[in-house]
PDB file of N, CA and C in Angstrom:
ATOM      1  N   UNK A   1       8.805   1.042  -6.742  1.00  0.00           N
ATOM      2  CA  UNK A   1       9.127   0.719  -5.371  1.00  0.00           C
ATOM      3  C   UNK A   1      10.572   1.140  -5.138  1.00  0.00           C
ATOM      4  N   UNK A   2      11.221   1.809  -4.126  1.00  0.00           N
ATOM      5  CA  UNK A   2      12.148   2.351  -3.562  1.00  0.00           C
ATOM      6  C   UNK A   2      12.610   1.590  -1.859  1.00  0.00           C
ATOM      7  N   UNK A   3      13.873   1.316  -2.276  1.00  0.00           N
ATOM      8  CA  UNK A   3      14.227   0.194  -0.974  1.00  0.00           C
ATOM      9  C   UNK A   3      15.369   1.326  -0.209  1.00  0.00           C
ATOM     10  N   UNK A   4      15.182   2.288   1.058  1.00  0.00           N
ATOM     11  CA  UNK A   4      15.923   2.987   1.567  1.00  0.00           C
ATOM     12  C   UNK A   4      16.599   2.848   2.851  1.00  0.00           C
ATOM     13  N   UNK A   5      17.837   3.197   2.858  1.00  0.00           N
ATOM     14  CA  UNK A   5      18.646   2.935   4.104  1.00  0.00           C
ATOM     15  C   UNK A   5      18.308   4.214   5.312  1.00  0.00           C
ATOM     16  N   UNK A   6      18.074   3.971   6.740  1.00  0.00           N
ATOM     17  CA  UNK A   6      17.674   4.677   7.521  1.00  0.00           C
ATOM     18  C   UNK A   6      17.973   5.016   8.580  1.00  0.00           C
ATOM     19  N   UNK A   7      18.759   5.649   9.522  1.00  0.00           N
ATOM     20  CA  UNK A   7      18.736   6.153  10.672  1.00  0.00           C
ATOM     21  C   UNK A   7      17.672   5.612  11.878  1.00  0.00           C
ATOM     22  N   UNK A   8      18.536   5.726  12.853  1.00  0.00           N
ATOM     23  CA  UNK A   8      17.254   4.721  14.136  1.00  0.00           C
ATOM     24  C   UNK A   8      16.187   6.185  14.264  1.00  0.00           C
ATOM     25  N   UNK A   9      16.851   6.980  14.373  1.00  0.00           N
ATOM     26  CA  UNK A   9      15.641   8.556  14.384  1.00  0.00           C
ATOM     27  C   UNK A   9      15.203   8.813  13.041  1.00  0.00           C
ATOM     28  N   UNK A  10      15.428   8.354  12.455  1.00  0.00           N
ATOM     29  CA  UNK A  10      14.537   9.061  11.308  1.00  0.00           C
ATOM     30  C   UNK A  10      13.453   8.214  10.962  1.00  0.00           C
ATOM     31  N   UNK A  11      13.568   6.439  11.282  1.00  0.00           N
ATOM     32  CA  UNK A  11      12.725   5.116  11.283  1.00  0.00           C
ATOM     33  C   UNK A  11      11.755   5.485  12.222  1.00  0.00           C
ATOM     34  N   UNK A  12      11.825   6.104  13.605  1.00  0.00           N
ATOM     35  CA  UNK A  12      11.665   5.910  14.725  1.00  0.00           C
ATOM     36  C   UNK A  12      10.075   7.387  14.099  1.00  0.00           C
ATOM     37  N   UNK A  13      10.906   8.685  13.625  1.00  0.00           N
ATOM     38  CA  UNK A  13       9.940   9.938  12.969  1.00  0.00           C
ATOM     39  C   UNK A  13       8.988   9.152  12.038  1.00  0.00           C
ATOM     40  N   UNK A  14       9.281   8.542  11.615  1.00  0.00           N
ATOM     41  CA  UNK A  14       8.532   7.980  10.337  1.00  0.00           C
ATOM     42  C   UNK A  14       7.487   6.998  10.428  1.00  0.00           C
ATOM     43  N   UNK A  15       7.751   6.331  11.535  1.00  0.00           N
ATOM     44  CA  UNK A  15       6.322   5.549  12.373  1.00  0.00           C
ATOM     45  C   UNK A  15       5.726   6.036  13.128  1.00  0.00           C
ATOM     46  N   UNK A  16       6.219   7.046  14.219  1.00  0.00           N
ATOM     47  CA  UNK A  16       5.038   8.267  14.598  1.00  0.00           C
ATOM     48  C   UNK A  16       4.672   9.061  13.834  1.00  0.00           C
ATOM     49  N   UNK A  17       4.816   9.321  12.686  1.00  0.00           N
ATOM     50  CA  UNK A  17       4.072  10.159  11.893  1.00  0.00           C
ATOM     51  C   UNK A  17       3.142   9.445  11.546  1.00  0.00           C
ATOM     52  N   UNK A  18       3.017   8.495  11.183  1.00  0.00           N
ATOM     53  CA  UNK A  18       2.152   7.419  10.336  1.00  0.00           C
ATOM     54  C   UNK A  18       0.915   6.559  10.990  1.00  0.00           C
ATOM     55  N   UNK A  19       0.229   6.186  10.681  1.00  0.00           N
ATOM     56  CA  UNK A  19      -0.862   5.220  10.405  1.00  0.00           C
ATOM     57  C   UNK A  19      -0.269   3.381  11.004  1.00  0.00           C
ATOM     58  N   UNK A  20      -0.372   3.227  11.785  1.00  0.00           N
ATOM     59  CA  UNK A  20      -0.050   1.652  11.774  1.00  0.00           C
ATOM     60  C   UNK A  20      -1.502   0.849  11.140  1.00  0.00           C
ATOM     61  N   UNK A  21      -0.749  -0.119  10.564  1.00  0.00           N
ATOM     62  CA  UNK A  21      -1.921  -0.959   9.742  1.00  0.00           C
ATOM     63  C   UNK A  21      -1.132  -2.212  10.392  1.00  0.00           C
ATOM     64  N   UNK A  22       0.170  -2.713  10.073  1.00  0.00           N
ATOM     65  CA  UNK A  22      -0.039  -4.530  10.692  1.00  0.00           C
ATOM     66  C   UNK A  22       1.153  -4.434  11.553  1.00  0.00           C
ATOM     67  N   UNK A  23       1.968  -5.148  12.544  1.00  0.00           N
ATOM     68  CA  UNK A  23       3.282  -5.438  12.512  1.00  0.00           C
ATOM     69  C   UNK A  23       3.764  -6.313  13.199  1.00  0.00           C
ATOM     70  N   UNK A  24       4.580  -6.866  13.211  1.00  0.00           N
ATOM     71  CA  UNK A  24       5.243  -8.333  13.462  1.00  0.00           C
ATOM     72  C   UNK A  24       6.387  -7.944  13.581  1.00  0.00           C
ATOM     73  N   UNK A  25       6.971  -9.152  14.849  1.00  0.00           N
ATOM     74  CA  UNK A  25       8.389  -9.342  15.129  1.00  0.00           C
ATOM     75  C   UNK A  25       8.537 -10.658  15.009  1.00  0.00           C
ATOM     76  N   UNK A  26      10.111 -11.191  14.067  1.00  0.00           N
ATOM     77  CA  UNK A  26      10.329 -12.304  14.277  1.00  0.00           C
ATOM     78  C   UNK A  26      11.925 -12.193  14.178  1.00  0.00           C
ATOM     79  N   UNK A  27      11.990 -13.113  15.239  1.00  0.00           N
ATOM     80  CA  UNK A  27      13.848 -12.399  15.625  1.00  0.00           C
ATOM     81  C   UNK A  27      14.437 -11.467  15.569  1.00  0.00           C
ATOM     82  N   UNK A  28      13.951 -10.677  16.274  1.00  0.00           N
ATOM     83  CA  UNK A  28      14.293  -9.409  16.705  1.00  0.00           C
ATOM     84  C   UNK A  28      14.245  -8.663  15.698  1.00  0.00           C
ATOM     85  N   UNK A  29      13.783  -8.973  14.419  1.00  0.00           N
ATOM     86  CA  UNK A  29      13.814  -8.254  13.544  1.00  0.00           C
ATOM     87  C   UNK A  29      11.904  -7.430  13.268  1.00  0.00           C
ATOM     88  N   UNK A  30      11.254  -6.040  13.496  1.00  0.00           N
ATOM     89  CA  UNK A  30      10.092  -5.927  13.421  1.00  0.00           C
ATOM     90  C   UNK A  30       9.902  -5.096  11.917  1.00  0.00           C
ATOM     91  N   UNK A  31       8.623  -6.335  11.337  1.00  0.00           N
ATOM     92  CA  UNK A  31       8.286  -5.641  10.062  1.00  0.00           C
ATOM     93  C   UNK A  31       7.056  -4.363  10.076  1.00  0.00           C
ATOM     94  N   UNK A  32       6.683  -3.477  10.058  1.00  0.00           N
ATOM     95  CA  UNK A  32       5.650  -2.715  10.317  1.00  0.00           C
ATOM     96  C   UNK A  32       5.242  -2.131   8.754  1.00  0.00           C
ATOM     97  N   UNK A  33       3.864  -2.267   8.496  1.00  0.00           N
ATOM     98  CA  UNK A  33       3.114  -1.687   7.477  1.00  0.00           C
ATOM     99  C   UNK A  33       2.043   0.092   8.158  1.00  0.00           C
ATOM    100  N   UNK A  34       2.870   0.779   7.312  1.00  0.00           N
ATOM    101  CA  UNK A  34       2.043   1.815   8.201  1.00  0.00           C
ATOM    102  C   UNK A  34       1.695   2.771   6.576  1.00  0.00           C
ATOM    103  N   UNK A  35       1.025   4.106   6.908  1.00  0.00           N
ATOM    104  CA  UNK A  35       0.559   4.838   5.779  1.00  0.00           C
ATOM    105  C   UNK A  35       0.393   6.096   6.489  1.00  0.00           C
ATOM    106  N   UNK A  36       1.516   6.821   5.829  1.00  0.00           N
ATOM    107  CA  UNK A  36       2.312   8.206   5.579  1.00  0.00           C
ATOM    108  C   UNK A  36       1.171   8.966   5.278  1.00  0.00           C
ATOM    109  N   UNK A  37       1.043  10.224   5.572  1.00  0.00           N
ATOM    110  CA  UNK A  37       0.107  11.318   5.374  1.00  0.00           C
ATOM    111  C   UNK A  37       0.715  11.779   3.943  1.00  0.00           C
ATOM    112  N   UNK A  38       1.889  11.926   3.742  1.00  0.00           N
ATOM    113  CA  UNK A  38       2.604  12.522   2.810  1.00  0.00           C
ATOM    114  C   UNK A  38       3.102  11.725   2.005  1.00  0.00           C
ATOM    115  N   UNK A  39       3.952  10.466   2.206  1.00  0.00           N
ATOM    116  CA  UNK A  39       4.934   9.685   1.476  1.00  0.00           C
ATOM    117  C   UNK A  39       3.628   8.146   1.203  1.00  0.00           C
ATOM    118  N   UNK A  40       2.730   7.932   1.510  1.00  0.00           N
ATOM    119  CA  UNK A  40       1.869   6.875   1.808  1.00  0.00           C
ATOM    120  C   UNK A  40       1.951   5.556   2.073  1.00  0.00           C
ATOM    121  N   UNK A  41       2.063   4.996   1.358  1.00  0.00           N
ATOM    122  CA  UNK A  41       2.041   3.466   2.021  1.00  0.00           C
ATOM    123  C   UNK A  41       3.825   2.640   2.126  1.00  0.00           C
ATOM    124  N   UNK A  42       4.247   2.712   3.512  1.00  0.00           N
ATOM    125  CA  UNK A  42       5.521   2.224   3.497  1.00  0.00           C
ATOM    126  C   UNK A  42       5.258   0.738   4.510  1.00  0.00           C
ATOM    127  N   UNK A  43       6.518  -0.103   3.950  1.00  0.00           N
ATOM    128  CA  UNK A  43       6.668  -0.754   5.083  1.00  0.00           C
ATOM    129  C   UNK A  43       8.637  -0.766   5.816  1.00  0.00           C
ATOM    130  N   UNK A  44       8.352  -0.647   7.104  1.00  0.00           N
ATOM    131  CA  UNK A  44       9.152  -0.296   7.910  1.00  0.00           C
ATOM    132  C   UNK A  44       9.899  -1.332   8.339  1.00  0.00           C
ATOM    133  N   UNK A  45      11.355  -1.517   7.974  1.00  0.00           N
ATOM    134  CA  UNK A  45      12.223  -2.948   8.163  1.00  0.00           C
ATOM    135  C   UNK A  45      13.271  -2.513   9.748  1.00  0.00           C
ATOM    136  N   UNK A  46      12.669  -2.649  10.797  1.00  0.00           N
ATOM    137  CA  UNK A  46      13.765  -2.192  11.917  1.00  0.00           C
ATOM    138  C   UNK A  46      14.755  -3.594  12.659  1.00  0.00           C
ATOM    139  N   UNK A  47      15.508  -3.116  12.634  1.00  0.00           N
ATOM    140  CA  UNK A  47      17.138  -4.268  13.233  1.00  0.00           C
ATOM    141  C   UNK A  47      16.753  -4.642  15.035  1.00  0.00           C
ATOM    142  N   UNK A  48      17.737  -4.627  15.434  1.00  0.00           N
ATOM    143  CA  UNK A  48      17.696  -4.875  16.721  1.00  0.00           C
ATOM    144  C   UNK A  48      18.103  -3.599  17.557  1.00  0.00           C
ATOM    145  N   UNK A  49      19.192  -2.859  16.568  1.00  0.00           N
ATOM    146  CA  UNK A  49      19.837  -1.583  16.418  1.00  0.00           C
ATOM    147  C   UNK A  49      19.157  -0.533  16.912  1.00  0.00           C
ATOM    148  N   UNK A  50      17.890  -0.243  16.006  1.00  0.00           N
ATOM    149  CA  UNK A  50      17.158   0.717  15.964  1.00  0.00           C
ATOM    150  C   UNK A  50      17.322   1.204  14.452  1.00  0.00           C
ATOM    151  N   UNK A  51      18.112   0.400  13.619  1.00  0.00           N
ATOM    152  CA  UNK A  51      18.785   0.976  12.292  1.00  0.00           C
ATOM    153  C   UNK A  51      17.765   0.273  11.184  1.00  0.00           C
ATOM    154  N   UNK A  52      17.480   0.506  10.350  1.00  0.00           N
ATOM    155  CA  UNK A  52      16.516   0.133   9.085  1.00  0.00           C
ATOM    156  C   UNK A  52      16.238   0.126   7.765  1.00  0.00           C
ATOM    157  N   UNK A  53      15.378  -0.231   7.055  1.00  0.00           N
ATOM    158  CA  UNK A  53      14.853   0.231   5.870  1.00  0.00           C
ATOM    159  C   UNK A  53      13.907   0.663   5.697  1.00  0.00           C
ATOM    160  N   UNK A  54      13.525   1.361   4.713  1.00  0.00           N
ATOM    161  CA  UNK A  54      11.792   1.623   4.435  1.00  0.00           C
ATOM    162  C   UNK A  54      11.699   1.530   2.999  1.00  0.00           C
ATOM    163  N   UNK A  55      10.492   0.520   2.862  1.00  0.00           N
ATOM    164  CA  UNK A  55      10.177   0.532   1.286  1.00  0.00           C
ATOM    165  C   UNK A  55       8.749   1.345   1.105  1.00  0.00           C
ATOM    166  N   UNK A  56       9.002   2.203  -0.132  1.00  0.00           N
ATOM    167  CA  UNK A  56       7.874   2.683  -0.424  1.00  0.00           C
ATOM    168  C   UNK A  56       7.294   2.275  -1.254  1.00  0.00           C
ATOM    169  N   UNK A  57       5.884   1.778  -1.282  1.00  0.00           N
ATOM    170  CA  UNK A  57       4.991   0.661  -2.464  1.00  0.00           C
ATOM    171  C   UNK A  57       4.361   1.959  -3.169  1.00  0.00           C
ATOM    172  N   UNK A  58       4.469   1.827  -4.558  1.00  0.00           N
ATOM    173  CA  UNK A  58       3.264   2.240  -4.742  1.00  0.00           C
ATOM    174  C   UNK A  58       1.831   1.838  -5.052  1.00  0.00           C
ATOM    175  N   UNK A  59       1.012   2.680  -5.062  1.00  0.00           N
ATOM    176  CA  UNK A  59      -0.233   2.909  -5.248  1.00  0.00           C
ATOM    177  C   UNK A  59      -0.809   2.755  -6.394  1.00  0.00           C
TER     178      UNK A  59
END
């Protein structure tokens, strides 16, 4: 598992590329589980910012 720091555009590329499977907001903070054509199963940590993380699970 890989815990990465992210850009509001590059968070923002990385969930339209993808698959949504669950996502939740709780204080302004939204968790999103989605699945990458290429990179596969991430979940998406976005701020209030637009600024983030992405962890990649593996498989």
């Amino acid at each position: 598992m890989r815990l990465i720091d992210f850009e509001p555009a590059i968070i923002e590329d990385l969930k339209s590329e993808s698959e949504l499977i669950a996502e939740k907001t709780l204080s302004e903070i939204t968790v999103s589980t989605v699945r990458h054509p290429t990179l596969g199963r991430l979940v998406i940590i976005r701020l209030p910012n637009g600024a983030g993380m992405v962890v990649e699970i593996d498989e």
